[in-house]
Protein backbone atom coordinates (compact mmCIF):
# COMPACT_ATOMS: atom_id res chain seq x y z
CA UNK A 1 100.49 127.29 119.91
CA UNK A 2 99.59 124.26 118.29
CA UNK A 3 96.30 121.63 119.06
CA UNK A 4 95.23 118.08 118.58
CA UNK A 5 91.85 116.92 117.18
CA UNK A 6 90.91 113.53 118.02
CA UNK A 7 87.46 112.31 117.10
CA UNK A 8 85.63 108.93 115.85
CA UNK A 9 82.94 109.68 113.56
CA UNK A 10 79.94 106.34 112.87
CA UNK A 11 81.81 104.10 110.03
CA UNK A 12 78.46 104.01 107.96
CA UNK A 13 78.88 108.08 107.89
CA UNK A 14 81.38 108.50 105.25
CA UNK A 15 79.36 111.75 104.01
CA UNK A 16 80.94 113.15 107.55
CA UNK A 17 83.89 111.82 107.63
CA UNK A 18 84.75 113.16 104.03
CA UNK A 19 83.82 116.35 105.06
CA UNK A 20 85.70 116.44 107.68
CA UNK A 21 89.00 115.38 106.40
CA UNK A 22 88.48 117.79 103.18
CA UNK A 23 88.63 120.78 105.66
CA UNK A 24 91.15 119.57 107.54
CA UNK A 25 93.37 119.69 104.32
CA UNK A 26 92.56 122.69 103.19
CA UNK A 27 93.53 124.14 106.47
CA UNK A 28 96.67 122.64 106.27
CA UNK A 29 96.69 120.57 109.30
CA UNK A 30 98.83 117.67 109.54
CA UNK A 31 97.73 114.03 110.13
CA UNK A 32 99.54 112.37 112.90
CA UNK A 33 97.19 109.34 112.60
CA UNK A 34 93.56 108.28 111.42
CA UNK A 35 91.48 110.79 112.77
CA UNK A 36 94.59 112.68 114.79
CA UNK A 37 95.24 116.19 113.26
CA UNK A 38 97.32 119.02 113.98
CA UNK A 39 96.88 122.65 114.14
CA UNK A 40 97.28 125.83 115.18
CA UNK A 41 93.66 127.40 114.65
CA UNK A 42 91.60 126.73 117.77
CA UNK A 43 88.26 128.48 116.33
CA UNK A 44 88.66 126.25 113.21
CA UNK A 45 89.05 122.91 115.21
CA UNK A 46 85.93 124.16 117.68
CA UNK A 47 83.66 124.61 114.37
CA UNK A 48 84.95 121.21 113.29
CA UNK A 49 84.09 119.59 116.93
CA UNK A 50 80.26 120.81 116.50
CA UNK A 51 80.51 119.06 113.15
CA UNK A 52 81.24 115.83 114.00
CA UNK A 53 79.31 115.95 117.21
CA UNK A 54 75.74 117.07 115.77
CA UNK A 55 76.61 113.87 113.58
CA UNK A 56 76.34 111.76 116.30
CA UNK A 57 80.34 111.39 116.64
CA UNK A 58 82.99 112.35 119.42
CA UNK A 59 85.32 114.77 119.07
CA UNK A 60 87.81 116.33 121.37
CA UNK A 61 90.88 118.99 120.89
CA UNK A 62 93.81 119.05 123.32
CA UNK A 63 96.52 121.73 123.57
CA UNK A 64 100.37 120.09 121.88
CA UNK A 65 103.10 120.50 124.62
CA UNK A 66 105.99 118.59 124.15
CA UNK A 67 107.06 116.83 127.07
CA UNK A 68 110.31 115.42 126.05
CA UNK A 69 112.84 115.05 122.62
């Protein structure tokens, strides 16, 4: 089964938003867009969540079910 992060992390907080994005890639999830990410570890993506909200920024994972191809 496969998630969605979305989040929005405060422009001026690069230091965040670095970090975030770094382990994002080395978990090997994949970008849909800016700040859309894809992947199957739902632990990983909660840790990430806390992250980016004790920053100050929102963050929120949804389960990936196609609907239609």
């Amino acid at each position: 089964m496969s998630y969605v992060i979305v989040y929005d992390i405060k422009e001026l907080d690069n230091a965040t938003r670095l970090k975030v994005s770094r382990r994002l890639r080395k978990l090997r999830a994949l970008k849909l867009q800016q700040s859309v990410w894809e992947l199957d570890r739902l632990v990983d993506l909660r840790e990430l969540v806390g992250l980016i909200k004790a920053a100050g920024g929102k963050a929120f994972v949804m389960k990936k079910q196609v609907i239609y191809e």
